[in-house]
Every structure is written in structure tokens, then in C-alpha cells.
N, C-alpha and C. Protein backbone atom coordinates (compact mmCIF):
# COMPACT_ATOMS: atom_id res chain seq x y z
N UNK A 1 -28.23 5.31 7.17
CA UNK A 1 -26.95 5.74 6.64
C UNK A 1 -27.23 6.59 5.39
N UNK A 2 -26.83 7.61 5.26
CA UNK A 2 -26.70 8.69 4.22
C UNK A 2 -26.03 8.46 3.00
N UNK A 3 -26.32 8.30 2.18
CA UNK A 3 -25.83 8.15 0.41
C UNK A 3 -23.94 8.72 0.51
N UNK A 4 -23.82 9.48 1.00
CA UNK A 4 -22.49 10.04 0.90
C UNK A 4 -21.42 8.93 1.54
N UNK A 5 -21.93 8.80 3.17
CA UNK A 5 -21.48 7.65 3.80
C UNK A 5 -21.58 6.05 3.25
N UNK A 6 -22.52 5.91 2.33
CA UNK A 6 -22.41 4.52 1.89
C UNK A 6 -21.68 4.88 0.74
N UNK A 7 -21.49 5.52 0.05
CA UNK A 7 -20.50 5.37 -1.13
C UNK A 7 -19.31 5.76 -0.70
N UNK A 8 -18.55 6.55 0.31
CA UNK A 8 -17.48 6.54 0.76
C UNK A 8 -17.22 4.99 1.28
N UNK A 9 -17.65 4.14 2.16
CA UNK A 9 -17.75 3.13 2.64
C UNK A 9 -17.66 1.86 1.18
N UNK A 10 -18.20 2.33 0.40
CA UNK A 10 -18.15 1.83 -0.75
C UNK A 10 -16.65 1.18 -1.41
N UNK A 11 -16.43 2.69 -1.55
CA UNK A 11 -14.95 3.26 -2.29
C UNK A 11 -13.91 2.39 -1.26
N UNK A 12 -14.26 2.77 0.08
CA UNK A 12 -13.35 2.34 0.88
C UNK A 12 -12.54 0.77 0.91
N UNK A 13 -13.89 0.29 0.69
CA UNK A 13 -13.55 -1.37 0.92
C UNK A 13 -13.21 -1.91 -0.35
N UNK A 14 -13.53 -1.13 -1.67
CA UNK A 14 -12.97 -1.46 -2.94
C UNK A 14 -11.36 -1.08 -3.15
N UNK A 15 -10.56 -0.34 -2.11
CA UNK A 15 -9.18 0.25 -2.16
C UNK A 15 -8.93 -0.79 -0.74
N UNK A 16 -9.34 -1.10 -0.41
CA UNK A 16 -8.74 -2.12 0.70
C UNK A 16 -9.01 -3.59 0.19
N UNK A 17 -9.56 -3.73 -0.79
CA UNK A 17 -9.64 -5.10 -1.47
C UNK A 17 -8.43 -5.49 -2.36
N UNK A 18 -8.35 -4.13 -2.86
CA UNK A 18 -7.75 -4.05 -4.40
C UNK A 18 -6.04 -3.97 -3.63
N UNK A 19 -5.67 -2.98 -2.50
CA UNK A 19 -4.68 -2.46 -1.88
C UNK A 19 -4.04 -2.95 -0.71
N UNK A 20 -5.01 -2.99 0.30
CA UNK A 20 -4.94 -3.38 1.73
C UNK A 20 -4.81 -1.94 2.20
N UNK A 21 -5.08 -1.20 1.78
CA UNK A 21 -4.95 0.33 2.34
C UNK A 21 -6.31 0.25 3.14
N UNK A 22 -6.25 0.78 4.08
CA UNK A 22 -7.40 0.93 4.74
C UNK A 22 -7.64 2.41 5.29
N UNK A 23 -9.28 3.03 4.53
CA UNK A 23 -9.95 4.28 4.62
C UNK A 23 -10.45 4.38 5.40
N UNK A 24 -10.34 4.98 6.67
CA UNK A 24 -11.16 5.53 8.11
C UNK A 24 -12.24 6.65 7.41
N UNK A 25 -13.06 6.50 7.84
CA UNK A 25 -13.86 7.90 7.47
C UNK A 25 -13.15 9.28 7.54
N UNK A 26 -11.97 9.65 8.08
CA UNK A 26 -11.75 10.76 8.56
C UNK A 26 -11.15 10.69 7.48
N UNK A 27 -10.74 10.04 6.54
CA UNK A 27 -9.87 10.76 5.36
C UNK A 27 -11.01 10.76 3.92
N UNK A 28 -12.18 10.96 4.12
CA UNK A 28 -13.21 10.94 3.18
C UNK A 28 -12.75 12.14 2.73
N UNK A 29 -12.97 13.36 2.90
CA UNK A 29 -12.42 14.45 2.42
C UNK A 29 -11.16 14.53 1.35
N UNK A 30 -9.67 13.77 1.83
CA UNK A 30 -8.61 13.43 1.50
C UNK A 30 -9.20 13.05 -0.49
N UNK A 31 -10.31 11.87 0.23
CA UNK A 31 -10.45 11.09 -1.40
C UNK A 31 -11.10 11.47 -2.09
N UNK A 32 -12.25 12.34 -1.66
CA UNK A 32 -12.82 13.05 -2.54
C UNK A 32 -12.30 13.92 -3.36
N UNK A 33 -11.23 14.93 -3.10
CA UNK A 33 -10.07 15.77 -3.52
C UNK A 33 -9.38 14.59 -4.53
N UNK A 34 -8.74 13.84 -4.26
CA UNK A 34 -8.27 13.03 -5.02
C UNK A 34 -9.07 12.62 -6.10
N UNK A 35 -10.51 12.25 -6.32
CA UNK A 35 -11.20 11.86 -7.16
C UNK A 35 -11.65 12.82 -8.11
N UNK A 36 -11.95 14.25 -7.28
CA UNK A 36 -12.40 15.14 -8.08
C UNK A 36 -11.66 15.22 -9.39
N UNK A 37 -10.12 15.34 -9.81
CA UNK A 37 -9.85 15.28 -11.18
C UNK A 37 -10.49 14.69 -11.87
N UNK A 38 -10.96 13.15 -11.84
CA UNK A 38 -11.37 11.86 -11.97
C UNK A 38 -12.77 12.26 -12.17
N UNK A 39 -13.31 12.56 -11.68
CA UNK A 39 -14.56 12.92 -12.07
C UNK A 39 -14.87 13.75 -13.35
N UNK A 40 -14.10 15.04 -12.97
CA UNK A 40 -13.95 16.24 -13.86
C UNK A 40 -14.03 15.49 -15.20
N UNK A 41 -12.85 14.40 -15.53
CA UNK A 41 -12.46 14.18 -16.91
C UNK A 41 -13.51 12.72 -17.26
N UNK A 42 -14.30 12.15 -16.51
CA UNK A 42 -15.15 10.88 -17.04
C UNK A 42 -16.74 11.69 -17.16
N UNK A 43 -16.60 13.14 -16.63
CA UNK A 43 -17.79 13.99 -16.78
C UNK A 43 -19.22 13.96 -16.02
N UNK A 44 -18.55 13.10 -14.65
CA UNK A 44 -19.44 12.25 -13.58
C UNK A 44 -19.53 13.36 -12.80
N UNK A 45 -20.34 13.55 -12.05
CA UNK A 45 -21.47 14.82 -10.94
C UNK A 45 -20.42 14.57 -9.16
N UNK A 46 -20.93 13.70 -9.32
CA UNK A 46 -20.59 13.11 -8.26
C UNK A 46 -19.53 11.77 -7.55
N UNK A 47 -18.96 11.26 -6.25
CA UNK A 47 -18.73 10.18 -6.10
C UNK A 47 -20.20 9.17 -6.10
N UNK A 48 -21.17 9.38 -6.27
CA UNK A 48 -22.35 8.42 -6.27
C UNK A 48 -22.34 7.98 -7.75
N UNK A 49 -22.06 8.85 -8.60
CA UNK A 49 -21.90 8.54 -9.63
C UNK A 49 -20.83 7.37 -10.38
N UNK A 50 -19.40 8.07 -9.94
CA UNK A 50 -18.46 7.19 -9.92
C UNK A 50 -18.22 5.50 -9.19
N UNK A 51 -19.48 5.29 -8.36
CA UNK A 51 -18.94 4.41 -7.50
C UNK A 51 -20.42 3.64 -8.54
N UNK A 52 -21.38 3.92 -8.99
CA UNK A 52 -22.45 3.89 -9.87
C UNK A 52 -21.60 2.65 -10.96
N UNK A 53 -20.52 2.96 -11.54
CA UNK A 53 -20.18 3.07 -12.70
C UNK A 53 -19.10 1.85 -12.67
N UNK A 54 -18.13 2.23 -11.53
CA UNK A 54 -17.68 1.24 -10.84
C UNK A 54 -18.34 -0.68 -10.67
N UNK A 55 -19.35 -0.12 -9.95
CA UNK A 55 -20.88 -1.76 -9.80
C UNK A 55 -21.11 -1.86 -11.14
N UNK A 56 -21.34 -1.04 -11.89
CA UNK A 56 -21.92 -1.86 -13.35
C UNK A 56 -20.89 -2.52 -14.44
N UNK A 57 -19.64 -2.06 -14.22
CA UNK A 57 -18.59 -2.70 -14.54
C UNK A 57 -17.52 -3.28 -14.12
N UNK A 58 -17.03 -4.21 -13.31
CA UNK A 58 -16.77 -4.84 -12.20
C UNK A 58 -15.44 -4.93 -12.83
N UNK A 59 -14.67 -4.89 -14.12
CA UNK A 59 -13.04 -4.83 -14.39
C UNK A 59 -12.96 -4.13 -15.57
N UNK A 60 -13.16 -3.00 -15.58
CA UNK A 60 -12.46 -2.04 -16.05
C UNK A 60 -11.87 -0.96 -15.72
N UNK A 61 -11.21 -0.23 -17.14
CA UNK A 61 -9.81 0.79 -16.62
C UNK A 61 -10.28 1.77 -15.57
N UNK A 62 -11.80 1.66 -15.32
CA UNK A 62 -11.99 3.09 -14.35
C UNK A 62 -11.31 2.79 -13.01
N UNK A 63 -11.34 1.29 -12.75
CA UNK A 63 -11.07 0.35 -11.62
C UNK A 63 -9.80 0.99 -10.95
N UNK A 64 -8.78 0.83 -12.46
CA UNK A 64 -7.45 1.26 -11.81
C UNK A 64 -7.16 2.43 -11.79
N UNK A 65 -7.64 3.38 -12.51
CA UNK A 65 -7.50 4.80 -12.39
C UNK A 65 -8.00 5.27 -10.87
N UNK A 66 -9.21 4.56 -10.55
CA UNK A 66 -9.82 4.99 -9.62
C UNK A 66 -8.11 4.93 -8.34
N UNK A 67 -7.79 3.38 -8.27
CA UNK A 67 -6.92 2.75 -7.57
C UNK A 67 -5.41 3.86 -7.43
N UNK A 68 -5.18 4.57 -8.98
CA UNK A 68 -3.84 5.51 -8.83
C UNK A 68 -4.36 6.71 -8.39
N UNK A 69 -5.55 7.30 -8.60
CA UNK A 69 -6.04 8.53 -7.89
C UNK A 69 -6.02 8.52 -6.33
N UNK A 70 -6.62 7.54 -5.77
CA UNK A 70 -6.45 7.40 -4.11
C UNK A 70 -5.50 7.02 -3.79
N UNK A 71 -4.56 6.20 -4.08
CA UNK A 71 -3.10 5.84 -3.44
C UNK A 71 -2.36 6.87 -3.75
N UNK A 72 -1.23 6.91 -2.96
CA UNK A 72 -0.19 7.96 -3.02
C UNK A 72 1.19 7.43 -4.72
N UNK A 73 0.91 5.86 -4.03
CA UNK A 73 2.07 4.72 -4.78
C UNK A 73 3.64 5.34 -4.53
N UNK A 74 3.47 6.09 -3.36
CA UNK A 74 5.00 6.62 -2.64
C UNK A 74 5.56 5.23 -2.49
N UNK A 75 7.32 5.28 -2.98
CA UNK A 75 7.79 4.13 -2.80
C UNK A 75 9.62 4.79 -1.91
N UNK A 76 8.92 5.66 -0.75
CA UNK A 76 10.15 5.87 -0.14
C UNK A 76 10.40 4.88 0.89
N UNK A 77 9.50 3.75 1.51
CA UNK A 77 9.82 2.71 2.24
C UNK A 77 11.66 2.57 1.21
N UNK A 78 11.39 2.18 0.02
CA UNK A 78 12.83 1.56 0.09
C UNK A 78 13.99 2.39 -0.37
N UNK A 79 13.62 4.09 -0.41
CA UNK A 79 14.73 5.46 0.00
C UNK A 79 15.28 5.12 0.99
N UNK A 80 14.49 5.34 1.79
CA UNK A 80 14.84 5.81 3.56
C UNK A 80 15.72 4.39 4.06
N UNK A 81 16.53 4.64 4.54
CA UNK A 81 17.49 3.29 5.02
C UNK A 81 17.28 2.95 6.39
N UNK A 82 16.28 3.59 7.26
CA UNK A 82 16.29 3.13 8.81
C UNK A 82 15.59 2.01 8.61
N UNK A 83 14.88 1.18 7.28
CA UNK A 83 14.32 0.06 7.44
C UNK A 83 15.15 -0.82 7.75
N UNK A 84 16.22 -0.37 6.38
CA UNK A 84 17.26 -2.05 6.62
C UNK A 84 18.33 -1.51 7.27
N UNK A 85 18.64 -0.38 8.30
CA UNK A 85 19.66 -0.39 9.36
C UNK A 85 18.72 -1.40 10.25
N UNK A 86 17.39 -1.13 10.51
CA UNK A 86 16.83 -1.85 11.40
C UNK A 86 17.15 -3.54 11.64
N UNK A 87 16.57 -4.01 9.68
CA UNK A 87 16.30 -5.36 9.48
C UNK A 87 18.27 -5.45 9.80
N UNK A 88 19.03 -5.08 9.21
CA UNK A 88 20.66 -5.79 9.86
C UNK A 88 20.79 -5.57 11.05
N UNK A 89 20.48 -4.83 12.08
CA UNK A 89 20.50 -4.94 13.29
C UNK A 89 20.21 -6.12 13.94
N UNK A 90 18.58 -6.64 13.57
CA UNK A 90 18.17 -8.04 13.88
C UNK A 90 18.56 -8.82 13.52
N UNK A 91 18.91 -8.73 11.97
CA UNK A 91 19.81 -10.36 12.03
C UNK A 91 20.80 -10.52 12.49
N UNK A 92 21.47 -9.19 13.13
CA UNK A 92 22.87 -9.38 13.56
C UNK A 92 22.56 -10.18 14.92
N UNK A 93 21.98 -9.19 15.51
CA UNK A 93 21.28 -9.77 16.82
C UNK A 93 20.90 -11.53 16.62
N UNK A 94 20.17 -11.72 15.74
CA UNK A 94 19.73 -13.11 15.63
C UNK A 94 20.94 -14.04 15.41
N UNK A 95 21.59 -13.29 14.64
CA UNK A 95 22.79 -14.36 14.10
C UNK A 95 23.65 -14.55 15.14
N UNK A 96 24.02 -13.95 16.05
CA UNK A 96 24.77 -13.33 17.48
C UNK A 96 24.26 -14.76 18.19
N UNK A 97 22.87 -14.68 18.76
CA UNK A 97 22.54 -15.61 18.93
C UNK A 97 22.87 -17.27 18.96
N UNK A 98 22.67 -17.58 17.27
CA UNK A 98 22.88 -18.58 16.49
C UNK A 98 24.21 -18.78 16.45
N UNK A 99 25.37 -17.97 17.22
CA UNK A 99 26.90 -17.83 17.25
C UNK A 99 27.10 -18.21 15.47
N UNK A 100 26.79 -17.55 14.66
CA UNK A 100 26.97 -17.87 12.99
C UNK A 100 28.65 -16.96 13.05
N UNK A 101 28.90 -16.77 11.68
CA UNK A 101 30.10 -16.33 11.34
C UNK A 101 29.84 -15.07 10.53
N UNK A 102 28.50 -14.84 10.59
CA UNK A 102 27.81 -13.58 9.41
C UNK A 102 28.60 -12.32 10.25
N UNK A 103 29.41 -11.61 9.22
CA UNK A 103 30.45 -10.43 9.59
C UNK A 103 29.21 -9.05 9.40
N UNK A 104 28.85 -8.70 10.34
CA UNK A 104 27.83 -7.82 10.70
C UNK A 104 28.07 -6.20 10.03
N UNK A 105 28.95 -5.50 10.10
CA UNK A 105 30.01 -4.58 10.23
C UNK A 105 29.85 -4.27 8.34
N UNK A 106 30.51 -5.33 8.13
CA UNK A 106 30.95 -4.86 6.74
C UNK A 106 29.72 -5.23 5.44
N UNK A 107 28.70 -6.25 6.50
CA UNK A 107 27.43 -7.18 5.14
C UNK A 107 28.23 -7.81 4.57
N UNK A 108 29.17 -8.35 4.80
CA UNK A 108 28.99 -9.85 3.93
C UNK A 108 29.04 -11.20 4.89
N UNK A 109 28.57 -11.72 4.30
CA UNK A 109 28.05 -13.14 4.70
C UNK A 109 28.96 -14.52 4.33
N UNK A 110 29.44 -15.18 5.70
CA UNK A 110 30.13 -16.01 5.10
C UNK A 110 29.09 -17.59 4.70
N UNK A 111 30.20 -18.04 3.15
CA UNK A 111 29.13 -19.42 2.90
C UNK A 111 28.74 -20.38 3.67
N UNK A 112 29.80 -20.81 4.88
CA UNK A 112 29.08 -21.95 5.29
C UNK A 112 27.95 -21.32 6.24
N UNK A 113 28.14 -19.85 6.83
CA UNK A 113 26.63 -19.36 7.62
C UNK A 113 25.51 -19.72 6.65
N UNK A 114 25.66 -18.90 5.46
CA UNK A 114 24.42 -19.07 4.46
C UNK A 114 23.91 -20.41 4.46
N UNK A 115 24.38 -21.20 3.96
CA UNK A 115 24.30 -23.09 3.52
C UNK A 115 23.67 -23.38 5.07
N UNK A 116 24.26 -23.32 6.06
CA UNK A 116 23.37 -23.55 7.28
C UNK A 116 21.48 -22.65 7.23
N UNK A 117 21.88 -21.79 6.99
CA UNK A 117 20.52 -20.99 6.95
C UNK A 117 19.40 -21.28 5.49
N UNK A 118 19.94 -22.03 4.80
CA UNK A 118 19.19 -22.32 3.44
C UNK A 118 18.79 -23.51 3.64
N UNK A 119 19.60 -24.28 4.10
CA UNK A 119 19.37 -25.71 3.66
C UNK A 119 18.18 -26.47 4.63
């Protein structure tokens, strides 16, 4: 295995530790671009370098910088509303089921449905 490939592989499993994001090789390119600022300004050559620097200091700020350079930290999951048209669909469906009294239509929820579903 080639120095490039083990420190991508490196990087990788340190953003899937830290994230749960998980790096296929095919987006090595992607992170390198991303790192390059990161490099530029800690005055490091390389990702061999950076990932170097990383092992010899196991919690510091490079850790998380490294962490906001490769993530996007896009938080349109909770913009976009086809999640929770989805998630009320199912509970409607579920509650349908459960013959509850939960008024689907308008979202609100009657108490004694809730108190059944909590308790």
C-alpha cells in the first residue's frame, strides 16, 4: 500500500470515528481540496504531514479543524420538509392502525392518545 493510500485511509477512519461519515476512496480527491486550505495555514507540505501531526497529538484543536474542513456540517435535513411530511405520514398510518384519536390533518394530538403512548 502506497503512503498516499494509507494516509487517506488514515484520515478516513479518523472522520468516521469522530462523525460516522464514511470516506470511500473515490472521494480522496474531494478531501484533499478540502484540506489544502488547512495545510496552507499550519504550513504542512503535505496530507502525510497533517495526518503526522494528528498521531502525535491525539486531542487537539487540529483534530477539530481537521473535522470542519472535511464535513460539509449542511443542516438542510431539517429545511427540507419531505422528512417530516414523511415521519406524519407514518404515524398517521401507525396511529390508523392503533385506531388512536391523533387528528392527522391538522397535528394536533389528542391527550388521552398521548397518555396511552407515554405511559
Amino acid at each position: 500500500m502506497n503512503r498516499s493510500r494509507a494516509v487517506f485511509e488514515y484520515l478516513a477512519q479518523f472522520v468516521s470515528d469522530q462523525s460516522s461519515i464514511v470516506l470511500d476512496p473515490s472521494r480522496e480527491e474531494i478531501v484533499q481540496s478540502r484540506l489544502r486550505p488547512l495545510l496552507v495555514e499550519q504550513l504542512m507540505n503535505n496530507l502525510e504531514e497533517l495526518a503526522l501531526a494528528l498521531r502525535r497529538d491525539r486531542f487537539s484543536p487540529l483534530h477539530r479543524r481537521v473535522l470542519d474542513a472535511i464535513t460539509n456540517n449542511e443542516t438542510s435535513f431539517f429545511r427540507d420538509g419531505y422528512q417530516f411530511d414523511a415521519l406524519k405520514k407514518l404515524c398517521c398510518l401507525l396511529c390508523s392502525l392503533e385506531d388512536s384519536r391523533i387528528v392527522c390533518e391538522s397535528g394536533a394530538l389528542d391527550h388521552r392518545a398521548a397518555r396511552k403512548y407515554t405511559a
